[in-house]
C-alpha atoms as a PDB file:
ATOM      1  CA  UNK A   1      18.039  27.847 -16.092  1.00  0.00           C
ATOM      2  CA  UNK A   2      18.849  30.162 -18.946  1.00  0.00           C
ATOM      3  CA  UNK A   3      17.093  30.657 -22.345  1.00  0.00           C
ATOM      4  CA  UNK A   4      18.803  28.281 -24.326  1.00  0.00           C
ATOM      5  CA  UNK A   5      18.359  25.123 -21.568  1.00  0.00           C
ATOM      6  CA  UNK A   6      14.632  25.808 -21.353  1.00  0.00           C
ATOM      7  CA  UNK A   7      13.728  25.807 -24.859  1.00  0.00           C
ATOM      8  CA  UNK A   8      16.479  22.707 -25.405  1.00  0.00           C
ATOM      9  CA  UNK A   9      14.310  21.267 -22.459  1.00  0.00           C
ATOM     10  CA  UNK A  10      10.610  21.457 -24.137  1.00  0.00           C
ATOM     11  CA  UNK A  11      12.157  20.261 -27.071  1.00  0.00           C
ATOM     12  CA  UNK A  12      12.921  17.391 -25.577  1.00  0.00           C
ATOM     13  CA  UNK A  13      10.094  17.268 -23.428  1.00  0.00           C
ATOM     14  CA  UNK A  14       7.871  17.737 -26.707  1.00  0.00           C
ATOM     15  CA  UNK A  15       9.472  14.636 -28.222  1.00  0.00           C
ATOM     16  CA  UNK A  16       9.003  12.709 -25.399  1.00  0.00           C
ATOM     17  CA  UNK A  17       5.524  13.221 -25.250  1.00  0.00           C
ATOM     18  CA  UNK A  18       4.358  12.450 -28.962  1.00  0.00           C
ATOM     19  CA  UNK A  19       6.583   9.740 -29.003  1.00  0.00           C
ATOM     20  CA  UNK A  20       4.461   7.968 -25.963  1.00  0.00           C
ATOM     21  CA  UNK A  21       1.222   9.550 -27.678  1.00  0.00           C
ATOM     22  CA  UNK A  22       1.945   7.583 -30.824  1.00  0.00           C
ATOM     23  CA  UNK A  23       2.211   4.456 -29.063  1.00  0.00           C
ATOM     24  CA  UNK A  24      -0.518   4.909 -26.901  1.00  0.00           C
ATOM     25  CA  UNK A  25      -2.330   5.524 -30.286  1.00  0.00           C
ATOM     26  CA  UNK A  26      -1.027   2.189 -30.967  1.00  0.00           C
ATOM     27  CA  UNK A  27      -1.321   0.116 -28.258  1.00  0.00           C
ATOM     28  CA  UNK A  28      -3.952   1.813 -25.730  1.00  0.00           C
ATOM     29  CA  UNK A  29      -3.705  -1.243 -23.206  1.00  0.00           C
ATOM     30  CA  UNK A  30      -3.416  -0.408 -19.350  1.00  0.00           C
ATOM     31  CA  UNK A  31       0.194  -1.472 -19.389  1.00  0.00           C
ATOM     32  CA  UNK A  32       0.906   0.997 -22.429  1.00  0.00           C
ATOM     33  CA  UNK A  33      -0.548   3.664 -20.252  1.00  0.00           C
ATOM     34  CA  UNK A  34       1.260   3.114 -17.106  1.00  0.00           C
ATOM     35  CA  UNK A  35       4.263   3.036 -18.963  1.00  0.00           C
ATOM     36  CA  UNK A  36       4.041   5.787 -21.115  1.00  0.00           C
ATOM     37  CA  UNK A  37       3.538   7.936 -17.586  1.00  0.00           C
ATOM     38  CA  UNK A  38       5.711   6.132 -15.163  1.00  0.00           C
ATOM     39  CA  UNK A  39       8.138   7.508 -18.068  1.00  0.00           C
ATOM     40  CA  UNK A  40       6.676  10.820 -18.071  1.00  0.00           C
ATOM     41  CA  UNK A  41       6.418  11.548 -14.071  1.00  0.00           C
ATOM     42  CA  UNK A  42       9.999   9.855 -14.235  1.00  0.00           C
ATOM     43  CA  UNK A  43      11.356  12.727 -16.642  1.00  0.00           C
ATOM     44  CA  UNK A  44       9.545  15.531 -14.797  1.00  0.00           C
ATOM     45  CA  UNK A  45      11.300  14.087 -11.681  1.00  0.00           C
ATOM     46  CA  UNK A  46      14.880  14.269 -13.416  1.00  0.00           C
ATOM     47  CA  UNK A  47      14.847  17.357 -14.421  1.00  0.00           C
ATOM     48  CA  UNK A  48      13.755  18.778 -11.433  1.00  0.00           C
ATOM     49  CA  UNK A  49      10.660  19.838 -11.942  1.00  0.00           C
ATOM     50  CA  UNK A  50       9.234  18.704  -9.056  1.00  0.00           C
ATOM     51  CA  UNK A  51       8.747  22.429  -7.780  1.00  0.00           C
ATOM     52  CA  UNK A  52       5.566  22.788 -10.241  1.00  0.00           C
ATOM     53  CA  UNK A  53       4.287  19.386 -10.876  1.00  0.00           C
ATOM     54  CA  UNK A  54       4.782  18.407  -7.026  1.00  0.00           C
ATOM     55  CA  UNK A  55       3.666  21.417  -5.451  1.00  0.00           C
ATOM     56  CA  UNK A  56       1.931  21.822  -2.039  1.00  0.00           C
ATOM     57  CA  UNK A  57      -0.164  24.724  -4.072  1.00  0.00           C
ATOM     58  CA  UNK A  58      -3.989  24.069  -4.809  1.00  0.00           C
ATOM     59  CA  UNK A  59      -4.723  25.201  -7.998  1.00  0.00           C
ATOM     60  CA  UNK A  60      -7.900  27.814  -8.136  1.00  0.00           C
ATOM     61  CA  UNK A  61     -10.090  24.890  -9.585  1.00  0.00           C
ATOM     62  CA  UNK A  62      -9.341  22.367  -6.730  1.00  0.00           C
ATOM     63  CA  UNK A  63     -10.905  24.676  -4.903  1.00  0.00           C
ATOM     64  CA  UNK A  64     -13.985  24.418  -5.686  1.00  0.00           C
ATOM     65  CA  UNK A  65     -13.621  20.511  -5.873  1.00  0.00           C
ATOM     66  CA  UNK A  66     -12.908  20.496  -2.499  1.00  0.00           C
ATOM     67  CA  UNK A  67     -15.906  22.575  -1.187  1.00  0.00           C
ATOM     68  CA  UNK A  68     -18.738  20.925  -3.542  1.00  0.00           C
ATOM     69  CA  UNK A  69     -17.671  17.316  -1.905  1.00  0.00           C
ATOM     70  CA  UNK A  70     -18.459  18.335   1.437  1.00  0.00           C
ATOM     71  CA  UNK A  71     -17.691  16.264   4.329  1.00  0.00           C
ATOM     72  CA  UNK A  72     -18.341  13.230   5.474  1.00  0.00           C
ATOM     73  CA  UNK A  73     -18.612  11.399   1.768  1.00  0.00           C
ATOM     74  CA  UNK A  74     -16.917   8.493   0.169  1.00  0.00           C
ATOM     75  CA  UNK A  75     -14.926  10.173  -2.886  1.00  0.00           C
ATOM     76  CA  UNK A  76     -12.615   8.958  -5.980  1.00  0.00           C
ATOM     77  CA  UNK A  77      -9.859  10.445  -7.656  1.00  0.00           C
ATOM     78  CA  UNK A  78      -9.311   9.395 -10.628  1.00  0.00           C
ATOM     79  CA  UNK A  79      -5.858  10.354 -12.001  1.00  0.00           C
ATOM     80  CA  UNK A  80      -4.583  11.530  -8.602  1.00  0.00           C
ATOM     81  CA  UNK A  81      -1.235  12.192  -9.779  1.00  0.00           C
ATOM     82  CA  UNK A  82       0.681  13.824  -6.871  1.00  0.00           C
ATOM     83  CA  UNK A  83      -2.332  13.196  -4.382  1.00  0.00           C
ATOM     84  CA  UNK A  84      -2.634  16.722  -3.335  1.00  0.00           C
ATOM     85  CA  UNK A  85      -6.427  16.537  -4.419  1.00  0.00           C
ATOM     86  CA  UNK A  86      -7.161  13.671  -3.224  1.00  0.00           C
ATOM     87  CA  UNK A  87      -5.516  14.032   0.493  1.00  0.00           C
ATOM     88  CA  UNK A  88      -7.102  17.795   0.530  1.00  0.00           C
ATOM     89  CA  UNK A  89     -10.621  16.495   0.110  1.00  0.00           C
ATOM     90  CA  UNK A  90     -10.126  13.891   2.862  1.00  0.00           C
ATOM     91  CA  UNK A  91      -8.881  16.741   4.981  1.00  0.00           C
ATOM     92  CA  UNK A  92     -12.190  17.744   4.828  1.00  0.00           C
ATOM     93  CA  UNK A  93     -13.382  14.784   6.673  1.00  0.00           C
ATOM     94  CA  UNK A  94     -14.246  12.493   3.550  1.00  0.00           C
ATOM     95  CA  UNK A  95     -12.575   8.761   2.755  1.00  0.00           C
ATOM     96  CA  UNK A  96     -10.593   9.284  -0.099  1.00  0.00           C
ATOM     97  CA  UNK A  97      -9.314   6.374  -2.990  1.00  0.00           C
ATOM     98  CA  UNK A  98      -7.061   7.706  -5.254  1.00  0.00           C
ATOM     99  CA  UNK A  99      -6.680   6.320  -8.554  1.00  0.00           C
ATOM    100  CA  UNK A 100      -3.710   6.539 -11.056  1.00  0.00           C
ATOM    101  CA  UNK A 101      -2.193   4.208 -13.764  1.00  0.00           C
ATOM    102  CA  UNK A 102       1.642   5.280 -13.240  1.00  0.00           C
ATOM    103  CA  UNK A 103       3.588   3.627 -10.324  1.00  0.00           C
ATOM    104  CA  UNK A 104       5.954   6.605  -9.874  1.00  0.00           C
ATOM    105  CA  UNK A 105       2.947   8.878  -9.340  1.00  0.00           C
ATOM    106  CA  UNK A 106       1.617   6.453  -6.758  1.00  0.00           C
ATOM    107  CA  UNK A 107       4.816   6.584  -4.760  1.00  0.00           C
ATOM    108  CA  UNK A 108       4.952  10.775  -5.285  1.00  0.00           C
ATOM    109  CA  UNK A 109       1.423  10.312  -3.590  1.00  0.00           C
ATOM    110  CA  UNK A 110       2.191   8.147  -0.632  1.00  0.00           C
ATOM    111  CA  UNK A 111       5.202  10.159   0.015  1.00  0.00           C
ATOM    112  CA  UNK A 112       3.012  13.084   0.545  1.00  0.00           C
ATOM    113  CA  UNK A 113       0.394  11.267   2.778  1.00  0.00           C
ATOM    114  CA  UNK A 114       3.204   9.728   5.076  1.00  0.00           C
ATOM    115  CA  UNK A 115       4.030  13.534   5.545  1.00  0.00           C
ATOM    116  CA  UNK A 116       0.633  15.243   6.664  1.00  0.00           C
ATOM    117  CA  UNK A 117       0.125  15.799  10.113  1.00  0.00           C
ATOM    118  CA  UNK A 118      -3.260  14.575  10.252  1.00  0.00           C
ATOM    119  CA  UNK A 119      -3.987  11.005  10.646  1.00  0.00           C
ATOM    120  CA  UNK A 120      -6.057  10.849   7.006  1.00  0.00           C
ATOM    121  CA  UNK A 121      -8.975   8.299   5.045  1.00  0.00           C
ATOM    122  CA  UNK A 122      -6.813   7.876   1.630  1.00  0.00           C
ATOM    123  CA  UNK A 123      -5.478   4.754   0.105  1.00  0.00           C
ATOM    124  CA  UNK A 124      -3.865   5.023  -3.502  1.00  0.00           C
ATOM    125  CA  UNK A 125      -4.242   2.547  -5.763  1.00  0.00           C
ATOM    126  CA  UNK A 126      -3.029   1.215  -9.082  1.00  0.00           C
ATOM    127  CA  UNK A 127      -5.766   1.138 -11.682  1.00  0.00           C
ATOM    128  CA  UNK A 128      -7.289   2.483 -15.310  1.00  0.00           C
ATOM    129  CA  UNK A 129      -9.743   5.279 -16.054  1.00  0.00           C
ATOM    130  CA  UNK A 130     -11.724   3.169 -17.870  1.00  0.00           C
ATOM    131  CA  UNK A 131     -12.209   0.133 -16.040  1.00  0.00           C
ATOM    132  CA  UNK A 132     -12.727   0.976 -12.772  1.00  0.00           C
ATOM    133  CA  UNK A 133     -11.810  -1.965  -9.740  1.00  0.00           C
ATOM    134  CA  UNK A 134     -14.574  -1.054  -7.636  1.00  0.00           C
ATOM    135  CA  UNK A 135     -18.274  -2.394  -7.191  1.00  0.00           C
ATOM    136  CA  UNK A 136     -21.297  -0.684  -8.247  1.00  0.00           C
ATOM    137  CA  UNK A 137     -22.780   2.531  -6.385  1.00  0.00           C
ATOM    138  CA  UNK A 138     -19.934   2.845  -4.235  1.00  0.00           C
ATOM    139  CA  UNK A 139     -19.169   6.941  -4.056  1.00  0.00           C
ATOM    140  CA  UNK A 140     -20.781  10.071  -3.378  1.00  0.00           C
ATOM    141  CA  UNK A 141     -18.492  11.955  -5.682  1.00  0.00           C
ATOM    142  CA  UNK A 142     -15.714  11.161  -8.421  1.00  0.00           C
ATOM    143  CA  UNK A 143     -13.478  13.485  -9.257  1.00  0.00           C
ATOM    144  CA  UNK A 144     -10.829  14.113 -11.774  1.00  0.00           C
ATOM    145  CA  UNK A 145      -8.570  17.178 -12.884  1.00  0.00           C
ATOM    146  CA  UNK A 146      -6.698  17.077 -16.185  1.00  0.00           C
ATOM    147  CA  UNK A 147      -7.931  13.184 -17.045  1.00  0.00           C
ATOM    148  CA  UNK A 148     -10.228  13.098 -19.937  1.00  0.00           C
ATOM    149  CA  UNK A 149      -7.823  15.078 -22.727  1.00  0.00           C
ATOM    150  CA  UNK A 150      -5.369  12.120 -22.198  1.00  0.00           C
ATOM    151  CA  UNK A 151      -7.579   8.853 -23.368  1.00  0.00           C
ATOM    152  CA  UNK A 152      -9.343   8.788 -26.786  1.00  0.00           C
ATOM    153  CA  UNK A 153     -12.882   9.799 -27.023  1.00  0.00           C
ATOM    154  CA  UNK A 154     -14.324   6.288 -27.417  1.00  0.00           C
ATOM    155  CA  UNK A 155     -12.428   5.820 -24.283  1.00  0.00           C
ATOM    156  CA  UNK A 156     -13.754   9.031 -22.462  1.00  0.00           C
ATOM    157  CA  UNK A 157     -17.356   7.272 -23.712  1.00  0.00           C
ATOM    158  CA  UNK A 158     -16.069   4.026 -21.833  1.00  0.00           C
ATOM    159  CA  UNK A 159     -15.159   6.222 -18.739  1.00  0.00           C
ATOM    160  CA  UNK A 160     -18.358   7.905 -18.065  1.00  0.00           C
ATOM    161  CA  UNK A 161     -19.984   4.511 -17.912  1.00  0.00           C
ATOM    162  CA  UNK A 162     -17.315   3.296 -15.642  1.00  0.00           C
ATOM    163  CA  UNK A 163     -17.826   6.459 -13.625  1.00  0.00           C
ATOM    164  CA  UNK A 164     -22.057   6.632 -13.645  1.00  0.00           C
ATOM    165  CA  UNK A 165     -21.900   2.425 -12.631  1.00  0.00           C
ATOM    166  CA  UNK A 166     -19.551   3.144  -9.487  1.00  0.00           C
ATOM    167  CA  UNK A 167     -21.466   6.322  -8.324  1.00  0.00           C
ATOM    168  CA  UNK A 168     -24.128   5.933  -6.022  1.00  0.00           C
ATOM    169  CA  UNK A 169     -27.581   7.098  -6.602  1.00  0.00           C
ATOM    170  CA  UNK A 170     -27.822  11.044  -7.233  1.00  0.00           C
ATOM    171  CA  UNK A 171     -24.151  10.833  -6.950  1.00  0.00           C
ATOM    172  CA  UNK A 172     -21.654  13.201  -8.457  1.00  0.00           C
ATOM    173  CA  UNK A 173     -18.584  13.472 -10.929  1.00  0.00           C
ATOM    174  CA  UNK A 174     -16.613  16.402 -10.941  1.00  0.00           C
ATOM    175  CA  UNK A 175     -14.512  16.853 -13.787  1.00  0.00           C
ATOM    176  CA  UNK A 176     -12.143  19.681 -15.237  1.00  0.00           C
ATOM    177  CA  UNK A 177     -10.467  19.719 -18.874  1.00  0.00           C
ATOM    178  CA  UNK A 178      -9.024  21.919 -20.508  1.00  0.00           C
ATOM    179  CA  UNK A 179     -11.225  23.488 -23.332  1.00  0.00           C
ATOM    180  CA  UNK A 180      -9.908  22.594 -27.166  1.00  0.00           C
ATOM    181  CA  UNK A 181     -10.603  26.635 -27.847  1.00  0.00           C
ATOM    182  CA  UNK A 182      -7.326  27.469 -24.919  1.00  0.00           C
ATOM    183  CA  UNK A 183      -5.542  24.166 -25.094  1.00  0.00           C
ATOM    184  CA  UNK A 184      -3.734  22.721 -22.209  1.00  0.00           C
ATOM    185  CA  UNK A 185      -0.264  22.905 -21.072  1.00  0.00           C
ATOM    186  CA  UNK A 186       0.450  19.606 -23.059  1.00  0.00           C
ATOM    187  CA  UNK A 187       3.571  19.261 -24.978  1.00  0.00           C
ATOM    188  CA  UNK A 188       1.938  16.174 -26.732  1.00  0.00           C
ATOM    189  CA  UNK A 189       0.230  13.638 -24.469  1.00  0.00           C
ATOM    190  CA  UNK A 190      -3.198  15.345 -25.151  1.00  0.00           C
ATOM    191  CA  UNK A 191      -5.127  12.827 -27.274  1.00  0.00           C
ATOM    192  CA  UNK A 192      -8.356  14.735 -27.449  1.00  0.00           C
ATOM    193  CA  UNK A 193      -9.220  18.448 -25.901  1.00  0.00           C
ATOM    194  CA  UNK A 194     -13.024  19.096 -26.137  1.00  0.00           C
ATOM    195  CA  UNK A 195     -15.102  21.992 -26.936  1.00  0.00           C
ATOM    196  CA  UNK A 196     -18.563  22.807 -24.908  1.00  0.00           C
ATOM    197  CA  UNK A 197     -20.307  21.597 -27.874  1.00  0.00           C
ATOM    198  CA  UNK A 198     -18.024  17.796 -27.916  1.00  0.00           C
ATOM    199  CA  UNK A 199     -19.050  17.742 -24.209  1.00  0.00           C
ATOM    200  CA  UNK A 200     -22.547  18.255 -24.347  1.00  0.00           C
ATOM    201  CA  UNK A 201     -23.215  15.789 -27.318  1.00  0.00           C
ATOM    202  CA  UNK A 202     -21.393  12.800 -25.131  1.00  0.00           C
ATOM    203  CA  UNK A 203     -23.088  13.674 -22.500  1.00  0.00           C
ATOM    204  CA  UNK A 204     -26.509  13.775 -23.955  1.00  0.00           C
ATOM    205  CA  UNK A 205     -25.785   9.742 -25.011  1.00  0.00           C
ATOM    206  CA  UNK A 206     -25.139   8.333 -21.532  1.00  0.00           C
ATOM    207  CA  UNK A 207     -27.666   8.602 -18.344  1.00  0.00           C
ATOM    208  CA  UNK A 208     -25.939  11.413 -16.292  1.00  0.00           C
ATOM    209  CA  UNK A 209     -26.999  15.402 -16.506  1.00  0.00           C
ATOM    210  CA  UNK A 210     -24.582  18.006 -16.014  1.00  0.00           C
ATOM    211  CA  UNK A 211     -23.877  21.555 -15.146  1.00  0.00           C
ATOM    212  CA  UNK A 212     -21.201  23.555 -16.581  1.00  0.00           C
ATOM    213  CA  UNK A 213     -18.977  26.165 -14.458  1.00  0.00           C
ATOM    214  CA  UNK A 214     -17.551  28.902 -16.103  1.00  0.00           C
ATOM    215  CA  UNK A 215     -14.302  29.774 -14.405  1.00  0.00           C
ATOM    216  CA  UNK A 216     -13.042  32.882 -16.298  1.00  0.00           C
ATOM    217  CA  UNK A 217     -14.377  35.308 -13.304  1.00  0.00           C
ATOM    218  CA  UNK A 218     -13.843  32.683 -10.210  1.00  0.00           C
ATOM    219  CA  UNK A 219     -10.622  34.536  -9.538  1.00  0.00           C
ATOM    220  CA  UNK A 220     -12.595  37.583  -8.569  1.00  0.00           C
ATOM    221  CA  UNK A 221     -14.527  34.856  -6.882  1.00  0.00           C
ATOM    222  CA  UNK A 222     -17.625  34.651  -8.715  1.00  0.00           C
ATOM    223  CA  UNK A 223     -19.237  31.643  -9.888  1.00  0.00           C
ATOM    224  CA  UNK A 224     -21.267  31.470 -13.027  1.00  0.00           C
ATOM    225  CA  UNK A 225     -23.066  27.965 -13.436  1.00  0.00           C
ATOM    226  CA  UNK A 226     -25.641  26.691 -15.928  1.00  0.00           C
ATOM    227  CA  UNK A 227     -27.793  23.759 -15.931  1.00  0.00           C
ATOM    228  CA  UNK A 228     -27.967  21.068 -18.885  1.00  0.00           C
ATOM    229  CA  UNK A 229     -30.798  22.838 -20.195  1.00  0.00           C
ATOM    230  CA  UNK A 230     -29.593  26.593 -20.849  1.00  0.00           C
ATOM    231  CA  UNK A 231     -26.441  25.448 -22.644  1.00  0.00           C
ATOM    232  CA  UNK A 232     -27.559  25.952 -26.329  1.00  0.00           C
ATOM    233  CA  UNK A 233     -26.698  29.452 -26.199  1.00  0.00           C
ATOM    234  CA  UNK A 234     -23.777  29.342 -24.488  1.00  0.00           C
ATOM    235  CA  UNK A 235     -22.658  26.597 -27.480  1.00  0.00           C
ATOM    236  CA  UNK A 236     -23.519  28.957 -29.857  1.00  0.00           C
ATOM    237  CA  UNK A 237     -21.652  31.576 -28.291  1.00  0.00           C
ATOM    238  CA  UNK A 238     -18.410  29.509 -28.100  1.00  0.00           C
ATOM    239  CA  UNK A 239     -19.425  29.187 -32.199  1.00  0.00           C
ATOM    240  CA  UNK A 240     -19.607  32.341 -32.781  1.00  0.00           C
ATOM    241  CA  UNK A 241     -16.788  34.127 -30.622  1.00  0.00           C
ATOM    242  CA  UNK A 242     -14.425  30.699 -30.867  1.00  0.00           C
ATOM    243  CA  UNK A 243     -11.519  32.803 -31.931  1.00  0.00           C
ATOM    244  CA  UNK A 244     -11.900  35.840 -29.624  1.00  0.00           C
ATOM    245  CA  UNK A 245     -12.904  33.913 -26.584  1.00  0.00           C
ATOM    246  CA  UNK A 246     -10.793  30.905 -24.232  1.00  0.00           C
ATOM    247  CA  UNK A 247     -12.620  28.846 -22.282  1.00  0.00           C
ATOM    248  CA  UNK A 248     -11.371  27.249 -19.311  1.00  0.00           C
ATOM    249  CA  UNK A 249     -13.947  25.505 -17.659  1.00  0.00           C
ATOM    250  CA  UNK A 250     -15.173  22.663 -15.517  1.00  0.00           C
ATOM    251  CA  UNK A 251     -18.662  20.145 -15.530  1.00  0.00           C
ATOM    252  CA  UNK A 252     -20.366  18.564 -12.940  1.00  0.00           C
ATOM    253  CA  UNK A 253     -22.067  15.713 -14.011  1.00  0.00           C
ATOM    254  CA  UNK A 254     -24.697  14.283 -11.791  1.00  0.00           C
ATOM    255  CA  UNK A 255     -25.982  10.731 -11.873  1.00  0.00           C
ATOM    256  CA  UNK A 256     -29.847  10.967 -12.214  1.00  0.00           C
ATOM    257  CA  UNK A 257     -31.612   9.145  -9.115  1.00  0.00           C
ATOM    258  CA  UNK A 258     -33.709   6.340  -9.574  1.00  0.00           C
ATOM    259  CA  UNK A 259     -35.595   4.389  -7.123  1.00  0.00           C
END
């Protein structure tokens, strides 16, 4: 594809997105989501971009996903999208659910289960972010990749409740967004990207306490992780050095155990 076709194509792509952002904006009802990305998934589909969005390729992230939930554990992914996550962590030896509100995604997902090899624990399912069909303390982990920048942040609130009430005890949610200092690869359907600071603040209002992974230096494969507690001058940092320094990044947010 030439030049001219790509840039024609995110211009089109661009419109598509703000026009289902404004109506989400609108109407944020389950049915308004599933819609809006049964449309979306449908367009990447069309014009054939199924090389990048329906890769067999792990991004550098799932990686570490997929080794912190271990083996052996009852896991959710919410926003599953393609499945690859959520079928790579039940290679692993877990039993996987995989959650997503479009139908076309769903079908992408199944598609690629019917073709492992291995005889795997996943089941996809239709269903919403933020009211999750499942009964309380039911995983070991949650996880979700590029989910929270696409529902408002009252609705992010709603989420983490949904999230913490279907965890079990000591139970974990594993979560990566893109930081609002780098953006995301959005063309529009971000409602809300978050800074450290955003996080930490929401966080601080529900029952769960986190750790933050910074990923910059994970490609030379070392891992820099914080508790809750040593954040402030990390924040501060981001602050200061907000225009200099990007920020990809990932939390872990751990349900506090109570007996």
């Amino acid at each position: 594809m030439n030049n001219k076709n790509q840039n024609n194509l995110k211009e089109v792509q661009e419109k598509l997105e703000n026009e289902l952002k404004d109506n989400l904006l609108k109407n944020p009802s389950q049915e308004s989501f599933q819609e809006a990305y049964d449309k979306i998934h449908t367009f990447f589909i069309e014009q054939e971009k199924i090389s990048s969005i329906y890769s067999n390729e792990l991004n550098w992230f799932s990686k570490i996903f997929i080794e912190l939930s271990g083996s052996g554990n009852k896991v959710l992914d919410i926003g599953s999208g393609n499945g690859k996550l959520a079928i790579s962590i039940a290679e692993k030896g877990n039993t996987v659910i995989g959650l997503d509100v479009s139908k076309i995604a769903l079908d992408k997902a199944r598609e690629r289960l019917n073709n492992s090899p291995q005889a795997l624990s996943v089941d996809f399912r239709l269903g919403d972010a933020r009211k999750l069909p499942f009964e309380d303390n039911t995983f070991h982990f949650v996880t979700s990749q590029d989910l929270i920048e696409h529902i408002s942040e009252e609705d992010f609130k709603i989420h983490l409740k949904e999230v913490y009430r279907v965890l079990k005890p000591g139970g974990r949610y594993l979560f990566w967004t893109p930081s609002a200092l780098k953006g995301g690869s959005s063309h529009g359907l971000h409602i809300k990207e978050y800074t450290l600071a955003e996080i930490d603040k929401i966080v601080k209002q529900t029952n769960f306490s986190y750790s933050w992974f910074d990923l910059r230096f994970y490609k030379l494969k070392l891992k820099f992780k914080l508790e809750q507690s040593l954040m402030s001058p990390v924040i501060l940092y981001e602050k200061l050095l907000s225009k200099i320094i990007k920020f990809p990044y990932y939390t872990s947010l751990t349900k506090l155990v109570y007996f």
